[in-house]
C-alpha atoms as a PDB file:
ATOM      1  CA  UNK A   1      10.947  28.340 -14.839  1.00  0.00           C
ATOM      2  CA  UNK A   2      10.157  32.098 -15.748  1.00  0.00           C
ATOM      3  CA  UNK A   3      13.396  34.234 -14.319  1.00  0.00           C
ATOM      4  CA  UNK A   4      12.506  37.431 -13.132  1.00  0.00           C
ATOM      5  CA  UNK A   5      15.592  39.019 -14.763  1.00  0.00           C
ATOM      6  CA  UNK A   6      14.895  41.032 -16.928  1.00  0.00           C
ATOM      7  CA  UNK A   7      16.116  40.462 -20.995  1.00  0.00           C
ATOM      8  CA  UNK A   8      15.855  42.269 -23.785  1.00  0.00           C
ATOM      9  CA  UNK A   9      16.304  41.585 -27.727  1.00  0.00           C
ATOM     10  CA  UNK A  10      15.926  43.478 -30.782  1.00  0.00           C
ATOM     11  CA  UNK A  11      15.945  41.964 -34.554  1.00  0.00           C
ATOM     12  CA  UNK A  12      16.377  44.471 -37.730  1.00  0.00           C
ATOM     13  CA  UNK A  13      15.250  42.776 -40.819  1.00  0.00           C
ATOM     14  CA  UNK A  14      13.840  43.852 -43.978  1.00  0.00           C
ATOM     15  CA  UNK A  15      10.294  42.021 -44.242  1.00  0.00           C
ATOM     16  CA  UNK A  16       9.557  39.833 -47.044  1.00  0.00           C
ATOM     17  CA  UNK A  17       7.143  36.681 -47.042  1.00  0.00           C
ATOM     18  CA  UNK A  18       8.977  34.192 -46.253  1.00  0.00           C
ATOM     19  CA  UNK A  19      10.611  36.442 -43.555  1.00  0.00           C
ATOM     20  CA  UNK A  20       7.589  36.331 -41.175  1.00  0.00           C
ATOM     21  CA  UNK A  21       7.774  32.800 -40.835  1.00  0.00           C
ATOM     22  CA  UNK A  22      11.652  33.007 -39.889  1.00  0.00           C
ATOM     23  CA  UNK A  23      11.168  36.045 -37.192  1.00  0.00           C
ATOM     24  CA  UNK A  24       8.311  34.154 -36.286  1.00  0.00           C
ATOM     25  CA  UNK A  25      10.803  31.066 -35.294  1.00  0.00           C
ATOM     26  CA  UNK A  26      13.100  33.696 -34.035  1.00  0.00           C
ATOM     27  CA  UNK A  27      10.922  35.272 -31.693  1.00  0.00           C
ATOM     28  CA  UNK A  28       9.502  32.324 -30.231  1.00  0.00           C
ATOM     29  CA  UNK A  29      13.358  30.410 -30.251  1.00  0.00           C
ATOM     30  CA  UNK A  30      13.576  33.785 -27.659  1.00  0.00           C
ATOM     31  CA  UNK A  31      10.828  33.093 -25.512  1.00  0.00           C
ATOM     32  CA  UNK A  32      11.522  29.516 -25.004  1.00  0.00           C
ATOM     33  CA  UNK A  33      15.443  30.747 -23.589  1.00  0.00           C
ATOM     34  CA  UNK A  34      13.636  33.057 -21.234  1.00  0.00           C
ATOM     35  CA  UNK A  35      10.929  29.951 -20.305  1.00  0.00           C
ATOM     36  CA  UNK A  36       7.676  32.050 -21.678  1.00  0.00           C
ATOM     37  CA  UNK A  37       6.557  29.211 -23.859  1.00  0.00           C
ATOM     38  CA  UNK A  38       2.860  30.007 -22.799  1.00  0.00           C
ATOM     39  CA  UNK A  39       3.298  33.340 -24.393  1.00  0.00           C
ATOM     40  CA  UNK A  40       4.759  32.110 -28.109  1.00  0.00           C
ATOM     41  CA  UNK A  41       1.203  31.745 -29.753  1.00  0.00           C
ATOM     42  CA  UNK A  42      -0.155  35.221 -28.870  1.00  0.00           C
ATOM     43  CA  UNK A  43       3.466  36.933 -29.589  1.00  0.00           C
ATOM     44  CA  UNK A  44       3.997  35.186 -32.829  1.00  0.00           C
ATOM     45  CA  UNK A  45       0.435  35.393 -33.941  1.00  0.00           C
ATOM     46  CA  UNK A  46       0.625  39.033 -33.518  1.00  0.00           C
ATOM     47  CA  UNK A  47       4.094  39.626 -34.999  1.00  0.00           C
ATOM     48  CA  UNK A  48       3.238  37.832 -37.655  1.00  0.00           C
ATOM     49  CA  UNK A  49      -0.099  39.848 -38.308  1.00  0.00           C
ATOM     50  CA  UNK A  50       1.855  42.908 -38.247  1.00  0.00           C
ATOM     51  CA  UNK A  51       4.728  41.882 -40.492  1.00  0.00           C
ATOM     52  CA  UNK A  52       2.268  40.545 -43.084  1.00  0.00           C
ATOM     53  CA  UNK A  53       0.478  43.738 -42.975  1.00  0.00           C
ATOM     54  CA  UNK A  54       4.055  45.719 -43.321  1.00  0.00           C
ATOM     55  CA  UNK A  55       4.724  43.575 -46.582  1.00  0.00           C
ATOM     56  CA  UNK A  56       1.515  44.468 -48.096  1.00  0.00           C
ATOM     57  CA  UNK A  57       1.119  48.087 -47.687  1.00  0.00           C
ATOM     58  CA  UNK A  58       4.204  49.527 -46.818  1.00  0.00           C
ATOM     59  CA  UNK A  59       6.999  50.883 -49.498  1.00  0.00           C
ATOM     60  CA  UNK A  60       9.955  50.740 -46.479  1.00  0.00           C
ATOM     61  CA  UNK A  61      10.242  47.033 -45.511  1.00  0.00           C
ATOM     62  CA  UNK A  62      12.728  47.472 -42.865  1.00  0.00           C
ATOM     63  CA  UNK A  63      11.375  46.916 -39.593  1.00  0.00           C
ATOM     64  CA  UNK A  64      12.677  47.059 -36.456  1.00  0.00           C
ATOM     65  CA  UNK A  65      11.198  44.324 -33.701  1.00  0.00           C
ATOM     66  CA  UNK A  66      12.148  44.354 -30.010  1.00  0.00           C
ATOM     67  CA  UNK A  67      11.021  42.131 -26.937  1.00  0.00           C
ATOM     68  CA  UNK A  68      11.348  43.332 -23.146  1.00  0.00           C
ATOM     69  CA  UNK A  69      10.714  41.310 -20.399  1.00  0.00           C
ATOM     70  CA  UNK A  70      10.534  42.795 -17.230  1.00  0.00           C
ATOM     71  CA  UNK A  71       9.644  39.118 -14.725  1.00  0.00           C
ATOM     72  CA  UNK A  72       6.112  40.085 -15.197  1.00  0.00           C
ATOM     73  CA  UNK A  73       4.981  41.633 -18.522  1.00  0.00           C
ATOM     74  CA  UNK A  74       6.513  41.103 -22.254  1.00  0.00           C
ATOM     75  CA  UNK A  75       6.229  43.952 -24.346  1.00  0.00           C
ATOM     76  CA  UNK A  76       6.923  43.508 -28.009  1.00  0.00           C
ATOM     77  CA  UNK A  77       7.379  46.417 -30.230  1.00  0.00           C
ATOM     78  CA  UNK A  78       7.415  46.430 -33.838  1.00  0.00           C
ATOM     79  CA  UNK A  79       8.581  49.657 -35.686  1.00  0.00           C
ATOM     80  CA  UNK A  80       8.412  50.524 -39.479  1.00  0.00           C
ATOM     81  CA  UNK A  81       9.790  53.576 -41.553  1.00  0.00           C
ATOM     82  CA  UNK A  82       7.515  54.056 -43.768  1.00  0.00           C
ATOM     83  CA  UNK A  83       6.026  57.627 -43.331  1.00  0.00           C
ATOM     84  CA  UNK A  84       2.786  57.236 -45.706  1.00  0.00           C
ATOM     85  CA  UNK A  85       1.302  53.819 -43.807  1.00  0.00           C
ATOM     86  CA  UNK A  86      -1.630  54.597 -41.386  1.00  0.00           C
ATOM     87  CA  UNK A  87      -2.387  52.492 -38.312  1.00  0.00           C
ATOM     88  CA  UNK A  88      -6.220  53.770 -38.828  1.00  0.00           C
ATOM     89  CA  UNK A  89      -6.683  52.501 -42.555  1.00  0.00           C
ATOM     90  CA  UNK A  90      -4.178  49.741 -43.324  1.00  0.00           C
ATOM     91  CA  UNK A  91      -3.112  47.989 -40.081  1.00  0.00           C
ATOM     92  CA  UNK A  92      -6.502  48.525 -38.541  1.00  0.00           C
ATOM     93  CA  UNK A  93      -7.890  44.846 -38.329  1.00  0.00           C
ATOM     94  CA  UNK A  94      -4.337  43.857 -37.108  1.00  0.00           C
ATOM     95  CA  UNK A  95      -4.854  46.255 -34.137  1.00  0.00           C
ATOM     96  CA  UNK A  96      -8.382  45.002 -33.910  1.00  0.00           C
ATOM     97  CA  UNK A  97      -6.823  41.612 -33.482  1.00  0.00           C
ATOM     98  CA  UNK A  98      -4.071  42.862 -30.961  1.00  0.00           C
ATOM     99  CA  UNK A  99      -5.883  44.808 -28.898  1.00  0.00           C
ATOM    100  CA  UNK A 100      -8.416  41.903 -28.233  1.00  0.00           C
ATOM    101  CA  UNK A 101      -5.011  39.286 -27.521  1.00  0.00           C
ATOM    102  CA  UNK A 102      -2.914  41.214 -25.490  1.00  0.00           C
ATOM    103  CA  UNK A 103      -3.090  43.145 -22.160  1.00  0.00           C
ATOM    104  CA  UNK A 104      -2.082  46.771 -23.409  1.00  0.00           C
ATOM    105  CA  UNK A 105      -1.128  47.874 -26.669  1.00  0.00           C
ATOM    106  CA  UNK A 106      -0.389  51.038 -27.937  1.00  0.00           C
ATOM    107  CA  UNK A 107       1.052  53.314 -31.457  1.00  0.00           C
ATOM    108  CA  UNK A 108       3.476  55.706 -31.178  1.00  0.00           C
ATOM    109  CA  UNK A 109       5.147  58.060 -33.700  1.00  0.00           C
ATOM    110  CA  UNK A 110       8.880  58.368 -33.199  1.00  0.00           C
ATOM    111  CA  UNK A 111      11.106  61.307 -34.266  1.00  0.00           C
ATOM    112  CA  UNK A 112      11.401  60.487 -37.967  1.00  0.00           C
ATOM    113  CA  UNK A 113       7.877  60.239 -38.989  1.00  0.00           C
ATOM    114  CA  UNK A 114       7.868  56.471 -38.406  1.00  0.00           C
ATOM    115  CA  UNK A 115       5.654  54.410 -36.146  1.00  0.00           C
ATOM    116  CA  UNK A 116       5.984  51.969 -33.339  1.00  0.00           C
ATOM    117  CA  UNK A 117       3.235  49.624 -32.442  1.00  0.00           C
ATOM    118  CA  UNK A 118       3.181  47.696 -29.263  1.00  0.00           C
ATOM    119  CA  UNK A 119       1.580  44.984 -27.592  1.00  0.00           C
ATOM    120  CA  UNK A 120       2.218  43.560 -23.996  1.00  0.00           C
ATOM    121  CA  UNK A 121       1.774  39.808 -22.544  1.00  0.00           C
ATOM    122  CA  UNK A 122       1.327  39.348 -18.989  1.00  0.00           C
ATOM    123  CA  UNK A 123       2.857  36.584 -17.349  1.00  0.00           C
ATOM    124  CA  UNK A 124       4.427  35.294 -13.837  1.00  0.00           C
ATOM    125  CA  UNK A 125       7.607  34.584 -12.942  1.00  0.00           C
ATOM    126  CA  UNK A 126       7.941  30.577 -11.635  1.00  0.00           C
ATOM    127  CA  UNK A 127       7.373  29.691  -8.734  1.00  0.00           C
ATOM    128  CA  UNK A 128      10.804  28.234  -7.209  1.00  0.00           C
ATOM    129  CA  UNK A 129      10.643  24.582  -6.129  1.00  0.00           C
ATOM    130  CA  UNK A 130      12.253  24.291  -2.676  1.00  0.00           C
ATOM    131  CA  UNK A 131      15.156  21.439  -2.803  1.00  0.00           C
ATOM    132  CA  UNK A 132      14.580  18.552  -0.064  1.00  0.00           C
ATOM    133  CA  UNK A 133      17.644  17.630   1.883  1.00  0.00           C
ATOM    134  CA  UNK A 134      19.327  14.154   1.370  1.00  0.00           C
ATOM    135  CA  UNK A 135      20.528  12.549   4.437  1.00  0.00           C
ATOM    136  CA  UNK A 136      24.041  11.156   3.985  1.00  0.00           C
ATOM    137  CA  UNK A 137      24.198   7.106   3.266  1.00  0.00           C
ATOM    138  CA  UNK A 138      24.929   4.991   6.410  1.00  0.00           C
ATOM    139  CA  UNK A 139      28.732   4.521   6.921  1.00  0.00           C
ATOM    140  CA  UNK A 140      29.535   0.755   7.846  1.00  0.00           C
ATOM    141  CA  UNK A 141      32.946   1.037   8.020  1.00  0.00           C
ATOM    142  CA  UNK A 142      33.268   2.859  11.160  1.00  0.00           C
ATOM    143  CA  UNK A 143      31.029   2.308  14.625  1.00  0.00           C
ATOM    144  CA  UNK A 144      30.873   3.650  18.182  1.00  0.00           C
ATOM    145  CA  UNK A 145      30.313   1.976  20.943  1.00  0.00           C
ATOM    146  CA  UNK A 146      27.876   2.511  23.265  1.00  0.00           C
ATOM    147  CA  UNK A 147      29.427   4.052  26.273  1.00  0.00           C
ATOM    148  CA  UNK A 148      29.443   1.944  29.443  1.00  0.00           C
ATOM    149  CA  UNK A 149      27.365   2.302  32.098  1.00  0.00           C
ATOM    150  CA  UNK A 150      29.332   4.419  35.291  1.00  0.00           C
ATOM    151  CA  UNK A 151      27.409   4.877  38.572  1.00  0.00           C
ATOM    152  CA  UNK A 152      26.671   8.369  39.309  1.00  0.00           C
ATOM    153  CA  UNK A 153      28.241   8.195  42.874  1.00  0.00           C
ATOM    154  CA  UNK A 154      31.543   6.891  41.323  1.00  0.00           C
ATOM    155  CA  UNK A 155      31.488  10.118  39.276  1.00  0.00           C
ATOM    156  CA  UNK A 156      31.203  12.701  41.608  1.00  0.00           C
ATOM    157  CA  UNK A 157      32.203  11.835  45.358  1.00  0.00           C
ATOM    158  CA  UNK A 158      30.561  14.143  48.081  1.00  0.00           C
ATOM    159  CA  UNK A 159      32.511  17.413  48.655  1.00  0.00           C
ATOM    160  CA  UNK A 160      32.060  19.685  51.921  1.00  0.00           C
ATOM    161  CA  UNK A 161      32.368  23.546  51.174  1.00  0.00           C
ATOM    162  CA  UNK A 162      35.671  23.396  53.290  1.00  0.00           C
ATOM    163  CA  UNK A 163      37.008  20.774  50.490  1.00  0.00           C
ATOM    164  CA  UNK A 164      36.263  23.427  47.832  1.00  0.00           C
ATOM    165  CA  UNK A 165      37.727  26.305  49.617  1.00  0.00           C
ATOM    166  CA  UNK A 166      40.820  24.212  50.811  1.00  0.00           C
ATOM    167  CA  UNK A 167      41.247  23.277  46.965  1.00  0.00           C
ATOM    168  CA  UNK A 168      40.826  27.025  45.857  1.00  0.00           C
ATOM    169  CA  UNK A 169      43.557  28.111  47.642  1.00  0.00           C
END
């Protein structure tokens, strides 16, 4: 069942290629502990893009990777630091590819000349399954008896108002 509270993780590693494949485990280890195993293909698949792209072109292979989930979108976020790689030449088939998988995506710069490219997943929280009631097992040690039958004019005798007041007092 998706849970609608929200998680968060983040993953430093210094991309190689036989990194991707291990974040690529990583990531989706994630989503399967937060119950988003419907989204592990298209995050994976796009990680992995990204990272693969990272190894090839970029002199700074540290990355930085995140993952939000909010109960209704995952946003993954993968950051480099290398100042001289361009989203418009070198990563530009990987954004192809992104943009046409995911819901939003997006490139950022940050404050130290690096970049931050995001992609979000849509997806619903579970619905909860309501728990049916047990009714309790039959107890045959104990039984009551069935109450014995009392004539109504045994139970209550006629009163006269002067009775009641006489009683009162």
């Amino acid at each position: 069942m998706k849970t609608a509270v929200p998680c968060y993780y983040h993953l430093d590693v210094e991309v190689s290629p036989e990194r991707v494949g291990q974040v690529s485990r990583i990531l989706a280890a994630h989503l399967k502990f937060w119950d988003l195993d419907n989204l592990i293909q298209p995050v994976c698949g796009g990680a992995e893009m990204l990272l693969k792209a990272i190894d090839e072109h970029a002199t700074d292979k540290n990355t930085s990777i995140e993952m939000w989930w909010n109960g209704q979108h995952l946003i993954t976020a993968i950051g480099d630091n290398d100042r001289a790689l361009r989203p418009d030449q070198e990563l530009r088939g990987c954004l192809e590819h992104i943009a046409a998988m995911s819901d939003g995506w997006g490139c950022c710069a940050t404050e130290t000349g690096s970049k931050v490219i995001w992609f979000s997943q849509r997806a619903r929280a579970g619905e909860r399954v309501p728990l049916v009631p047990t009714a309790p097992p039959p107890r045959e040690s104990e039984g009551l008896d069935v109450p014995r039958e009392v004539p109504v004019t045994q139970l209550a005798a006629p009163v006269t108002p002067d009775e009641v007041l006489e009683d009162a007092r």
